[in-house]
N, C-alpha and C. Protein backbone atom coordinates (compact mmCIF):
# COMPACT_ATOMS: atom_id res chain seq x y z
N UNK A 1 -22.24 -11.50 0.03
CA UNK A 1 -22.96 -11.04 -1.14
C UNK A 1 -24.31 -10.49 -0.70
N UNK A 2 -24.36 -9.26 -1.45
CA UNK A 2 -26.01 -8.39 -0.92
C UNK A 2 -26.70 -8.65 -2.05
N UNK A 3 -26.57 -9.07 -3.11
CA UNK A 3 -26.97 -9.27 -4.59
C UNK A 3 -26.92 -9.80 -6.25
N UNK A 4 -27.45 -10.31 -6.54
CA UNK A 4 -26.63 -10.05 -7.62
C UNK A 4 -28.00 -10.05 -9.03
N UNK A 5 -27.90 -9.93 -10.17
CA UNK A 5 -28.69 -9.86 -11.33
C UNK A 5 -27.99 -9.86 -12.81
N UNK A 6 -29.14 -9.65 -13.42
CA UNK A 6 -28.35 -10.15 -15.23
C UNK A 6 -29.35 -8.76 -15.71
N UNK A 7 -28.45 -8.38 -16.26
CA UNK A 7 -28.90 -6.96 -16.83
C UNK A 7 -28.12 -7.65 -18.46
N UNK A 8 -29.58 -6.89 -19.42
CA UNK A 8 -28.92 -6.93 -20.58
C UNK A 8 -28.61 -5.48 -21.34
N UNK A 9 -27.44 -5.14 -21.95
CA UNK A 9 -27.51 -4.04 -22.37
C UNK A 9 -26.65 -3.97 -23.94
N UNK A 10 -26.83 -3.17 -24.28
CA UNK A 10 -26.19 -3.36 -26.17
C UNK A 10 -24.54 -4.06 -25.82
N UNK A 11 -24.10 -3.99 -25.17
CA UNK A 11 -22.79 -4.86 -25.22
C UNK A 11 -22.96 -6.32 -24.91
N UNK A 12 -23.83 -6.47 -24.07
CA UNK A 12 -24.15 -8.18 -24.07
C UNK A 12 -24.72 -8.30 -22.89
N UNK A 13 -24.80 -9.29 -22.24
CA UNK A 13 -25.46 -9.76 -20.92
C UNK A 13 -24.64 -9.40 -20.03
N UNK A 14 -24.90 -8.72 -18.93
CA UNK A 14 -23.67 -8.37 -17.78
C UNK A 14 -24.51 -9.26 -16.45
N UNK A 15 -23.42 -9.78 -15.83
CA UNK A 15 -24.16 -10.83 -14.41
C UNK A 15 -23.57 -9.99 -13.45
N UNK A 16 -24.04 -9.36 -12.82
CA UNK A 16 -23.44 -8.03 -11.84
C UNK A 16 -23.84 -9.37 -9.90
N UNK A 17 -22.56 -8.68 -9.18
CA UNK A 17 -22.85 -9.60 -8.21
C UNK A 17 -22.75 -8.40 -7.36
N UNK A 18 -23.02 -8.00 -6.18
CA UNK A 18 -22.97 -6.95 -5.13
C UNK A 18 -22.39 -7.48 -3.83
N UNK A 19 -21.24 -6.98 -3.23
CA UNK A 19 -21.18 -7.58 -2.41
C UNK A 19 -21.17 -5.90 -1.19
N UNK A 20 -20.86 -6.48 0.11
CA UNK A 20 -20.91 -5.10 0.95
C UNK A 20 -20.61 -5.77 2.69
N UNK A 21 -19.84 -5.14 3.61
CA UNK A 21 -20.02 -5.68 5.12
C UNK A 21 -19.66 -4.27 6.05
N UNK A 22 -19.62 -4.51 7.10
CA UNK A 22 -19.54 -3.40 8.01
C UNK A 22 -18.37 -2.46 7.25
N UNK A 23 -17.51 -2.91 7.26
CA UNK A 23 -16.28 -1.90 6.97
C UNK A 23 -15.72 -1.51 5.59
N UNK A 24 -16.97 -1.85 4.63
CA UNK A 24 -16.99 -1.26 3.18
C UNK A 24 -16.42 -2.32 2.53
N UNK A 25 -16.23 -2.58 0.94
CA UNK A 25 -15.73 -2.79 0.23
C UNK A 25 -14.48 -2.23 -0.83
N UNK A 26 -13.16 -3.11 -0.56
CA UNK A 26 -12.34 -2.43 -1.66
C UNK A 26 -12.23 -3.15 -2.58
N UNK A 27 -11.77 -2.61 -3.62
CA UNK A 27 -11.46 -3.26 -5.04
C UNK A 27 -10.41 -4.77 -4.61
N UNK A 28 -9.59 -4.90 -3.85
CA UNK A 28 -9.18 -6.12 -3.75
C UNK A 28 -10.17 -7.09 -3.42
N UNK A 29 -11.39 -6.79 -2.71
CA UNK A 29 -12.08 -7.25 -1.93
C UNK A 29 -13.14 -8.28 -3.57
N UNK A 30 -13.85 -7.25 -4.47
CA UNK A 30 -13.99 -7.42 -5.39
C UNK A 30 -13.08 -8.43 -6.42
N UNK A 31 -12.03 -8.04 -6.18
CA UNK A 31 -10.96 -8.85 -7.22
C UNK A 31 -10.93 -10.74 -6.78
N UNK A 32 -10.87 -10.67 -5.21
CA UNK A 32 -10.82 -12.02 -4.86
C UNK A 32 -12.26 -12.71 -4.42
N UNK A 33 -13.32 -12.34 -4.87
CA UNK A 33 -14.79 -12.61 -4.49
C UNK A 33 -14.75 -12.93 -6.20
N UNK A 34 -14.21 -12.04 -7.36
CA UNK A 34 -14.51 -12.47 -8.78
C UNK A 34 -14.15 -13.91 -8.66
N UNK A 35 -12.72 -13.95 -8.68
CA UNK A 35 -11.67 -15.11 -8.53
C UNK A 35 -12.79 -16.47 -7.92
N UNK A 36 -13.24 -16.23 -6.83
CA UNK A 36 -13.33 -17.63 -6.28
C UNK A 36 -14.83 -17.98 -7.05
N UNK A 37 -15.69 -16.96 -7.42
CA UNK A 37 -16.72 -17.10 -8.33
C UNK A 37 -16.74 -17.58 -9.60
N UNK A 38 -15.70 -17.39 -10.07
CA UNK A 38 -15.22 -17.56 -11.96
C UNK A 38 -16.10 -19.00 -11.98
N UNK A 39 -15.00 -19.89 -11.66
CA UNK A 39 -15.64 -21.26 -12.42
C UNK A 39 -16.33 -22.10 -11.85
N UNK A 40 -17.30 -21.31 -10.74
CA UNK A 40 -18.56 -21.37 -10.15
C UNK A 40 -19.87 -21.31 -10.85
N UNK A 41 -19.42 -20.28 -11.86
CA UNK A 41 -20.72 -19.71 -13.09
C UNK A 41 -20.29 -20.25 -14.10
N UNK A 42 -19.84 -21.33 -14.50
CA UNK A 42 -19.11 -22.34 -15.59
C UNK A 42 -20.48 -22.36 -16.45
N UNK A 43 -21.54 -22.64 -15.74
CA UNK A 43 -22.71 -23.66 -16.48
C UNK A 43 -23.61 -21.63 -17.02
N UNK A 44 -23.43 -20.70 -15.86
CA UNK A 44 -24.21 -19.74 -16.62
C UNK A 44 -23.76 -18.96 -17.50
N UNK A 45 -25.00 -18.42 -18.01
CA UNK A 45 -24.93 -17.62 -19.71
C UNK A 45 -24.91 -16.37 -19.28
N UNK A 46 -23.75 -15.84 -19.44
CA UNK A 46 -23.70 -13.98 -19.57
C UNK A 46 -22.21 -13.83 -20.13
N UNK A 47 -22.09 -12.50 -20.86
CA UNK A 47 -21.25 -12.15 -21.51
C UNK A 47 -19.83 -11.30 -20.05
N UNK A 48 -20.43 -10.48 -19.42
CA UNK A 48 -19.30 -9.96 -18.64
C UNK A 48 -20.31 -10.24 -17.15
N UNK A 49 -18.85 -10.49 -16.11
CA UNK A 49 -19.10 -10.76 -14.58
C UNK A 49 -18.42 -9.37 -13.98
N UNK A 50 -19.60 -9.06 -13.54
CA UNK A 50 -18.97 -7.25 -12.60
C UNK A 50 -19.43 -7.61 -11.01
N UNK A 51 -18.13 -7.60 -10.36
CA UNK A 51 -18.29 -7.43 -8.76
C UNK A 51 -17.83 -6.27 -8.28
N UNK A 52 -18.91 -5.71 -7.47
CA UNK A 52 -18.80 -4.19 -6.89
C UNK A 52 -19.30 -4.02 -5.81
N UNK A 53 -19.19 -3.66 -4.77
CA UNK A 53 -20.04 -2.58 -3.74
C UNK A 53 -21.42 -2.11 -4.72
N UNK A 54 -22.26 -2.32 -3.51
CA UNK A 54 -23.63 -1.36 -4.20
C UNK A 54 -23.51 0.05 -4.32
N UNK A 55 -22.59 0.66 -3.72
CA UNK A 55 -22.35 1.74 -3.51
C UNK A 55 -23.23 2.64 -3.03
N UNK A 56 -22.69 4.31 -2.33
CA UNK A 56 -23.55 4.68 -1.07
C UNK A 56 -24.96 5.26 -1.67
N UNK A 57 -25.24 5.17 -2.92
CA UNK A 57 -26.84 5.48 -3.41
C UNK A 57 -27.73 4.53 -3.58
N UNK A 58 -27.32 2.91 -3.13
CA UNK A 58 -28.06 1.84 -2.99
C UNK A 58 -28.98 1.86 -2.57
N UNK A 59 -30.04 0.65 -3.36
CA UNK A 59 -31.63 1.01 -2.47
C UNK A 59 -31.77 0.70 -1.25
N UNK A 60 -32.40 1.24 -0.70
CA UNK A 60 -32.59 1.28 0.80
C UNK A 60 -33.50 0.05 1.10
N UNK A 61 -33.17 -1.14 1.05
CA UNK A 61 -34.29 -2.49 1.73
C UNK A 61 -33.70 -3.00 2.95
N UNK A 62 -32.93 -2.59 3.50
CA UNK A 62 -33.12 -3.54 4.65
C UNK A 62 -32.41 -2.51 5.97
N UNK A 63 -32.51 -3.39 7.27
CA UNK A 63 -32.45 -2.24 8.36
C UNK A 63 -31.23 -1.76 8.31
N UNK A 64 -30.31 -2.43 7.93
CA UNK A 64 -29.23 -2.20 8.18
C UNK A 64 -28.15 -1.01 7.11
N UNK A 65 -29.29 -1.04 5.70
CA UNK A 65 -28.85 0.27 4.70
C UNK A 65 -29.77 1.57 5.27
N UNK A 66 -30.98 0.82 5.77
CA UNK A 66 -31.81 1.97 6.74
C UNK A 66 -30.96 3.05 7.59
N UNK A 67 -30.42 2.27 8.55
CA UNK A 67 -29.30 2.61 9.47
C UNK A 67 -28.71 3.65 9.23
N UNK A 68 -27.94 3.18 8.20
CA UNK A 68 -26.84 4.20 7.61
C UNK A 68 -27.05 5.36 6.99
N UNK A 69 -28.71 5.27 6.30
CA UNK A 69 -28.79 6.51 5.55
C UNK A 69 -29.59 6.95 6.17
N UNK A 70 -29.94 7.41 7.77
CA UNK A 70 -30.63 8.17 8.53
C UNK A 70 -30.41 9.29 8.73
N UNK A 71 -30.88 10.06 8.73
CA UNK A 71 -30.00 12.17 8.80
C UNK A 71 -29.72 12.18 7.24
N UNK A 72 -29.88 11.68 6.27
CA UNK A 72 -29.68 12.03 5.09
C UNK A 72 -30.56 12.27 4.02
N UNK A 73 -30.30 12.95 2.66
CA UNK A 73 -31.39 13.44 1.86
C UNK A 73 -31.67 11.71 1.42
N UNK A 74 -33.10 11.45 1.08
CA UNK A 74 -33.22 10.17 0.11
C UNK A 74 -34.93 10.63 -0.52
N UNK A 75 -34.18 9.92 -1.24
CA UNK A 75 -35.03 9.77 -2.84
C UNK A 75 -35.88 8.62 -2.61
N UNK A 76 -37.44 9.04 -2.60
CA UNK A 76 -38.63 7.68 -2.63
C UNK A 76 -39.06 7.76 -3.89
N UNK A 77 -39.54 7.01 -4.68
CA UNK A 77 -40.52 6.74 -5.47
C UNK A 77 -41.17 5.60 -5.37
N UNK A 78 -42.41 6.52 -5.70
CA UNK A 78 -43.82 5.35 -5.66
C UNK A 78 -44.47 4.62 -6.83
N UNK A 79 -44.90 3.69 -6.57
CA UNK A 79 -45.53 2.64 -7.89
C UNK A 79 -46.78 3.24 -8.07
N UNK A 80 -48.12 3.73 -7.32
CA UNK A 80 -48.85 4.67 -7.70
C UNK A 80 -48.42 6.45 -6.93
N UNK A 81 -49.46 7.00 -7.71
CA UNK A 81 -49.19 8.51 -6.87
C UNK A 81 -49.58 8.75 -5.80
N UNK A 82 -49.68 9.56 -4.82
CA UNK A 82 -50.03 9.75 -3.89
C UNK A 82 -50.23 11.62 -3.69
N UNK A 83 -51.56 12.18 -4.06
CA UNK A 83 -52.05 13.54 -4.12
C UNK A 83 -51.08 13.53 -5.74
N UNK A 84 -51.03 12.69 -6.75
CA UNK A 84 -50.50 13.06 -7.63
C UNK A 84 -48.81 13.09 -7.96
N UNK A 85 -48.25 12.68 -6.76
CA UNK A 85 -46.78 12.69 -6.87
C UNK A 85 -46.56 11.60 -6.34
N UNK A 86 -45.55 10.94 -7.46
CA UNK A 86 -44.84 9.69 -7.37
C UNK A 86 -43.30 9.79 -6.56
N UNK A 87 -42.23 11.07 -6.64
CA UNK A 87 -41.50 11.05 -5.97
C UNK A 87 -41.49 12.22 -4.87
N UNK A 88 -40.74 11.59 -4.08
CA UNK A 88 -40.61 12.50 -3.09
C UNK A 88 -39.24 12.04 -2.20
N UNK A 89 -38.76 13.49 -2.37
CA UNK A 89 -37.47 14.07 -1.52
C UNK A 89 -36.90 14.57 -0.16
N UNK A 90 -36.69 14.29 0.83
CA UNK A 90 -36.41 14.66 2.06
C UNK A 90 -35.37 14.12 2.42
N UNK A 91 -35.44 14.17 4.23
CA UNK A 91 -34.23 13.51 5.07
C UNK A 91 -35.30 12.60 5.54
N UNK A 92 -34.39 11.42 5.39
CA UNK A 92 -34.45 10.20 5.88
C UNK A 92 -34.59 9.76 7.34
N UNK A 93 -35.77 9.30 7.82
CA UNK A 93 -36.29 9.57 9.29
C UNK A 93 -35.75 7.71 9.91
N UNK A 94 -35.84 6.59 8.94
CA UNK A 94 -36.01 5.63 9.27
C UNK A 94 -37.22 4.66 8.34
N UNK A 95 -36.68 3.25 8.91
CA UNK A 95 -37.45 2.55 8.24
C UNK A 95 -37.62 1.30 9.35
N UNK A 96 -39.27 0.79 9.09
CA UNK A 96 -39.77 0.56 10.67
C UNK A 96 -41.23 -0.59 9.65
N UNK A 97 -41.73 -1.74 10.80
CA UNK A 97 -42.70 -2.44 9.87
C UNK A 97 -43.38 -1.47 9.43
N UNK A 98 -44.15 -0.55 9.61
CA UNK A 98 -44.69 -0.12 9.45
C UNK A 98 -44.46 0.67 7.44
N UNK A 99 -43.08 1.35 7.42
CA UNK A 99 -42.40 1.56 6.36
C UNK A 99 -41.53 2.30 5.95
N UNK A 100 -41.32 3.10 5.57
CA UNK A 100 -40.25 4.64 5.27
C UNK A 100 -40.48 5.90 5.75
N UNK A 101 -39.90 6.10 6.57
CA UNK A 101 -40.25 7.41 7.99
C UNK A 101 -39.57 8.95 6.65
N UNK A 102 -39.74 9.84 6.25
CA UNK A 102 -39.07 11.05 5.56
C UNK A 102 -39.42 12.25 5.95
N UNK A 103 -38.90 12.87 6.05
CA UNK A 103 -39.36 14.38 6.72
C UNK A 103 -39.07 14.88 5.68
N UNK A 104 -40.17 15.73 4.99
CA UNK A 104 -40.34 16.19 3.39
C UNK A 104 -40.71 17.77 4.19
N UNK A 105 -39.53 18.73 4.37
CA UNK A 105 -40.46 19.81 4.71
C UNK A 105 -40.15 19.96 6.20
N UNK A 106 -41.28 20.56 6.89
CA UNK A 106 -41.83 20.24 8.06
C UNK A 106 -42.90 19.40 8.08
N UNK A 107 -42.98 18.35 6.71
CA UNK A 107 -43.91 17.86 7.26
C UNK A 107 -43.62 15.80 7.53
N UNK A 108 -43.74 15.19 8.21
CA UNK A 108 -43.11 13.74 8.69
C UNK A 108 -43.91 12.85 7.94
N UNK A 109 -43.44 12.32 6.84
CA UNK A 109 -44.22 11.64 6.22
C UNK A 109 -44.19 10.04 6.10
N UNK A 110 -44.90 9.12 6.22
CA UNK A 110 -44.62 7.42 5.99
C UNK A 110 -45.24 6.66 4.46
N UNK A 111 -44.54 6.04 4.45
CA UNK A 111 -44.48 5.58 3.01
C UNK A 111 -44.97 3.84 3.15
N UNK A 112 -45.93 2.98 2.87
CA UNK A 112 -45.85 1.67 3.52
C UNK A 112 -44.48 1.08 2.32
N UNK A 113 -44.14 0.15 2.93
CA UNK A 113 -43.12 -0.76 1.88
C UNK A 113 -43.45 -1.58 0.49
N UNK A 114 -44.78 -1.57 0.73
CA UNK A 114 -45.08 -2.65 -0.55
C UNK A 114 -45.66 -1.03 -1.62
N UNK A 115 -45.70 -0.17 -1.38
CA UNK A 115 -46.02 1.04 -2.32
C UNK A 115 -44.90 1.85 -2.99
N UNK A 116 -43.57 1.43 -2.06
CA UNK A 116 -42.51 2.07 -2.35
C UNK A 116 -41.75 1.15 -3.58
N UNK A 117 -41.09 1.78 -4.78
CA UNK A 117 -40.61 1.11 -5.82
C UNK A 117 -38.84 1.46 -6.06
N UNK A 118 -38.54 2.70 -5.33
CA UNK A 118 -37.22 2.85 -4.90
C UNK A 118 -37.53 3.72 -3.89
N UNK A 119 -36.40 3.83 -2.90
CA UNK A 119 -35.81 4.23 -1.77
C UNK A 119 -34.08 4.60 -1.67
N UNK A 120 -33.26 5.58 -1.99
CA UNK A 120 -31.95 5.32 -1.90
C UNK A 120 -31.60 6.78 -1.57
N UNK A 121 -30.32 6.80 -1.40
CA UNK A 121 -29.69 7.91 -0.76
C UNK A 121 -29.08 9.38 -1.80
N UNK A 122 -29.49 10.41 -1.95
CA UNK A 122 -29.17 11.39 -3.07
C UNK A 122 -27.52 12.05 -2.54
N UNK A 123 -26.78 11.30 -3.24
CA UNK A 123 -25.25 11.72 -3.01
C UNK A 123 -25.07 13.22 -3.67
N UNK A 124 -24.12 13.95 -2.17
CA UNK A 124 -24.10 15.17 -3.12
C UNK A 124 -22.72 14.71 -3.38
N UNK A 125 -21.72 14.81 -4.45
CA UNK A 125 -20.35 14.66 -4.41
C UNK A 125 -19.26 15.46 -3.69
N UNK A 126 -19.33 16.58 -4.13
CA UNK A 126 -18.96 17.69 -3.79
C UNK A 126 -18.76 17.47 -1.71
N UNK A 127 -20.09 16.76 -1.38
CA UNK A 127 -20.00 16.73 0.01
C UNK A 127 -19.00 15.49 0.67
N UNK A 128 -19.08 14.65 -0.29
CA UNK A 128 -18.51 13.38 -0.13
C UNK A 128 -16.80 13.66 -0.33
N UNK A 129 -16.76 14.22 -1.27
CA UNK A 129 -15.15 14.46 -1.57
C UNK A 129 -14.78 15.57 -0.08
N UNK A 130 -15.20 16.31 0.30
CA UNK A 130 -14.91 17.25 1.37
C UNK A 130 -14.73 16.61 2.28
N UNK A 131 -15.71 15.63 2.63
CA UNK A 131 -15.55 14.64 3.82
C UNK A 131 -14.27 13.70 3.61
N UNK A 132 -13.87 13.01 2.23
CA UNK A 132 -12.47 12.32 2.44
C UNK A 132 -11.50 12.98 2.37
N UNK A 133 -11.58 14.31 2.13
CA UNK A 133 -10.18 15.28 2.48
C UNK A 133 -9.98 15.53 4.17
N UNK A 134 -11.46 15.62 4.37
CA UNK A 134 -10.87 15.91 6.58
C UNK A 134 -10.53 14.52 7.14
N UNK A 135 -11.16 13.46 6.07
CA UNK A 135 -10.78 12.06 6.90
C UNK A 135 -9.13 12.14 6.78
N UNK A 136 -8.48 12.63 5.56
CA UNK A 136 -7.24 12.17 4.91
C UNK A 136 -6.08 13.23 6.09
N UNK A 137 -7.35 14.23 6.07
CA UNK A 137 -5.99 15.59 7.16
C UNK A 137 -6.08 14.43 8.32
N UNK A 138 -7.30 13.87 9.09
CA UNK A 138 -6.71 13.71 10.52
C UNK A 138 -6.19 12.63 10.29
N UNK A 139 -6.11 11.61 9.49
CA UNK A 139 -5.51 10.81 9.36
C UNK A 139 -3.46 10.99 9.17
N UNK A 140 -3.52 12.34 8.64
CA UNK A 140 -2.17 12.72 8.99
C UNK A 140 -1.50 13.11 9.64
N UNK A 141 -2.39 13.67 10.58
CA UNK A 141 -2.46 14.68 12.34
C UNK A 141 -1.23 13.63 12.79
């Protein structure tokens, strides 16, 4: 488990759990992580239990989602502005104590961590679906 929270929304309380490991998450994976959870949450209050993958636009906190979304576009936003702008868009350089490495431009920019309020990866679809069609050809090769 990478997470979990209680979101309330006009249908009722949802207790969302996140789970995720090297080699992704599938829906079975989800199905038997619900299962052994059910009457674990006996005593808590929420209306629906959702187990999912964070999926690949998850926020970026730790080294290891760092990792993965390096060479890619990501989305920062800041809790104050900085020259007036709260977000900012580039490729993803890394994330280091120091904080969020982005190349906005030509220009290399760092972000410290306690200023940053999201960090995550801007999925294009279109690119993503292209990519599981060449996985699916060589997989038939």
């Amino acid at each position: 488990m990478v997470g979990a929270g209680y979101e309330k929304e006009s249908t009722g309380q949802y207790l969302r759990v996140y789970l995720d490991n090297e080699t992704g998450i599938t829906l079975d994976d989800c199905e038997r992580y619900h299962r052994k959870i059910y009457d674990l949450l006996e005593e808590a209050e929420y209306d629906f239990l959702e187990v999912s993958s964070p999926g690949l636009d998850r926020p970026i906190t730790s080294p290891g989602y760092a990792k993965k979304a390096e060479g890619c576009p990501v989305e920062i936003k800041l809790y104050q502005p900085i020259d007036g702008q709260k977000q900012f868009i580039g490729i993803f350089a890394g994330l280091d104590e120091n904080g969020y490495h982005l190349m906005v431009g030509e220009r290399n920019m760092m972000f410290p961590i306690k200023s940053v309020a999201l960090a995550r990866r801007i999925i294009d679809v279109e690119q993503v679906l292209a990519q599981q069609a060449e996985q699916q050809e060589e997989e038939s090769i």
